[in-house]
Protein backbone atom coordinates (compact mmCIF):
# COMPACT_ATOMS: atom_id res chain seq x y z
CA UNK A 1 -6.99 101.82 41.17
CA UNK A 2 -10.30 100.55 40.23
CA UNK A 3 -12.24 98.31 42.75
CA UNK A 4 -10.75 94.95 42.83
CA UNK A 5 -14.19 93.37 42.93
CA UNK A 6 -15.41 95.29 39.54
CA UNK A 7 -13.40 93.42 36.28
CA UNK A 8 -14.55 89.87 37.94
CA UNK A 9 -18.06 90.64 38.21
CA UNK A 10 -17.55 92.34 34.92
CA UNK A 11 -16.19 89.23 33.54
CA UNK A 12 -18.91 86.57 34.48
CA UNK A 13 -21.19 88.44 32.45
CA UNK A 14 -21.90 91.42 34.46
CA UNK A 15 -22.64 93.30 31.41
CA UNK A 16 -23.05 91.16 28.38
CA UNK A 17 -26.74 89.98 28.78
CA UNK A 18 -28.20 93.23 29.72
CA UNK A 19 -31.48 95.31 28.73
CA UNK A 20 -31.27 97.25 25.23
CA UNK A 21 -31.81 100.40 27.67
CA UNK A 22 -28.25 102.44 28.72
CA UNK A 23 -27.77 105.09 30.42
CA UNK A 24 -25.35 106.58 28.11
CA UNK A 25 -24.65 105.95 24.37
CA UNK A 26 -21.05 106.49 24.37
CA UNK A 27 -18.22 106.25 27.33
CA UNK A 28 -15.20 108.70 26.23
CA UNK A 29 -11.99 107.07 27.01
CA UNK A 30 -9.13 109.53 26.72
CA UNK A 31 -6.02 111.12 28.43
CA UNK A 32 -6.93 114.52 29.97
CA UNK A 33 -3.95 116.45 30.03
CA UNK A 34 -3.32 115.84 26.65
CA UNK A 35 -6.91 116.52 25.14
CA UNK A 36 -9.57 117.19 27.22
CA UNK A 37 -10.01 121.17 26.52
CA UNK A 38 -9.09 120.70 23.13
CA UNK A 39 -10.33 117.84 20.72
CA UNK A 40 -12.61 116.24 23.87
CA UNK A 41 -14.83 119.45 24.55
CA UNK A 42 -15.61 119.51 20.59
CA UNK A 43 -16.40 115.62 20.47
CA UNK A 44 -18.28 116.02 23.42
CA UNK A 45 -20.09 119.23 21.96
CA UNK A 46 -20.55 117.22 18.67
CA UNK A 47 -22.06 114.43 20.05
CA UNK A 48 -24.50 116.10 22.31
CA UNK A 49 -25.69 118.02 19.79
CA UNK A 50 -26.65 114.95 17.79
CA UNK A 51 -28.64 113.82 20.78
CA UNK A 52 -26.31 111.21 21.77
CA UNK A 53 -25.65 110.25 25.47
CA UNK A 54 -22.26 110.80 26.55
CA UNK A 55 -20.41 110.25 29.66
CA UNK A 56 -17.11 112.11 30.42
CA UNK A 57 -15.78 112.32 33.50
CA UNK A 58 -15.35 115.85 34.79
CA UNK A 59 -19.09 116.59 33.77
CA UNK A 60 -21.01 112.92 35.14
CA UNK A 61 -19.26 112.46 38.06
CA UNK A 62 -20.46 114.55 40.80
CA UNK A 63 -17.74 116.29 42.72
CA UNK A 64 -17.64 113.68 46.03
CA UNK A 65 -18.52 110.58 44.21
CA UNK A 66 -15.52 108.15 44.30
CA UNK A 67 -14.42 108.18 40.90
CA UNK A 68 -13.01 104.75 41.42
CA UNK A 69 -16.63 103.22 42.03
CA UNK A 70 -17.98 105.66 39.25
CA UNK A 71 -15.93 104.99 36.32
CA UNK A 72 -16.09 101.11 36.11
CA UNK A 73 -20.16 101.83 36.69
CA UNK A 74 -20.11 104.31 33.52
CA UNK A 75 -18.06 101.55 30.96
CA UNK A 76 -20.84 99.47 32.26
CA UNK A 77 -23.89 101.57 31.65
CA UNK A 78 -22.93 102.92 28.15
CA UNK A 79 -23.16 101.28 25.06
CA UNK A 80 -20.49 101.78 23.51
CA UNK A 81 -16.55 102.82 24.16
CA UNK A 82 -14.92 105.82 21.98
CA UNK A 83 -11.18 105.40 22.78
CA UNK A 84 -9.23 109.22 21.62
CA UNK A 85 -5.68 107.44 21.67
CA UNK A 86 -2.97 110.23 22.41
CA UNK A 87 0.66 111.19 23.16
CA UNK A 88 0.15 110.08 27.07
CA UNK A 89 -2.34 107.91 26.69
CA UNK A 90 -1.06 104.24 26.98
CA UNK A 91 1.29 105.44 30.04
CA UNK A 92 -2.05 106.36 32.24
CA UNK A 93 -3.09 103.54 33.69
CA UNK A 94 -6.26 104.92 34.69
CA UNK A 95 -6.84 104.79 30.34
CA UNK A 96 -5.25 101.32 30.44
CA UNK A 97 -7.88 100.35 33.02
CA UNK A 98 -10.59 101.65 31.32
CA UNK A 99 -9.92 99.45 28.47
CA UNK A 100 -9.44 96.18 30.52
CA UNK A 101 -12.27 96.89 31.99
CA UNK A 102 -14.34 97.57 28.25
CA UNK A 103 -13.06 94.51 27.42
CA UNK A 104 -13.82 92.60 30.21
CA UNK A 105 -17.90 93.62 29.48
CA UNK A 106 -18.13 92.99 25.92
């Protein structure tokens, strides 16, 4: 799914001895189907109103850019992870990804 070369570079420190400078605050980790028009557009609305950086998907990613090369780029470049666990959640394994991939930055 994600590229194969990504969660190694990841894991020999790719991201843990990095600048205090991100690109985004928060990375939004969630299953769209089951909440991205409904409790995602408020958190996102909430967030940005508090004048904190978030990345979601469907608005960061421009439409042609390989989502495959630009998710593992956004875990990277944002502080910090909010995980919005749902119904379909741990049976994506785009989500399941995402978290290895968290993980493998810390």
């Amino acid at each position: 799914m994600f590229n194969d070369d990504y969660p190694a570079a990841a894991a020999s420190g790719g991201g843990r001895h990095r600048s205090c400078t991100w690109k985004y605050d928060v990375f939004l980790s969630f299953r769209g189907s089951d909440v991205r028009h409904t409790f995602i557009a408020h958190l996102h609305r909430a967030l940005t109103r508090m004048g904190i950086g978030v990345f979601i998907d469907n608005i960061n990613i421009p439409k042609g850019q390989y989502i495959a090369e630009a998710i593992p780029r956004a875990i990277a470049e944002s502080r910090f992870s909010v995980v919005v666990l749902s119904k379909g959640y741990a049976s994506s394994t785009w989500c399941l990804d995402e978290l290895v991939l968290r993980i493998l930055i810390i």
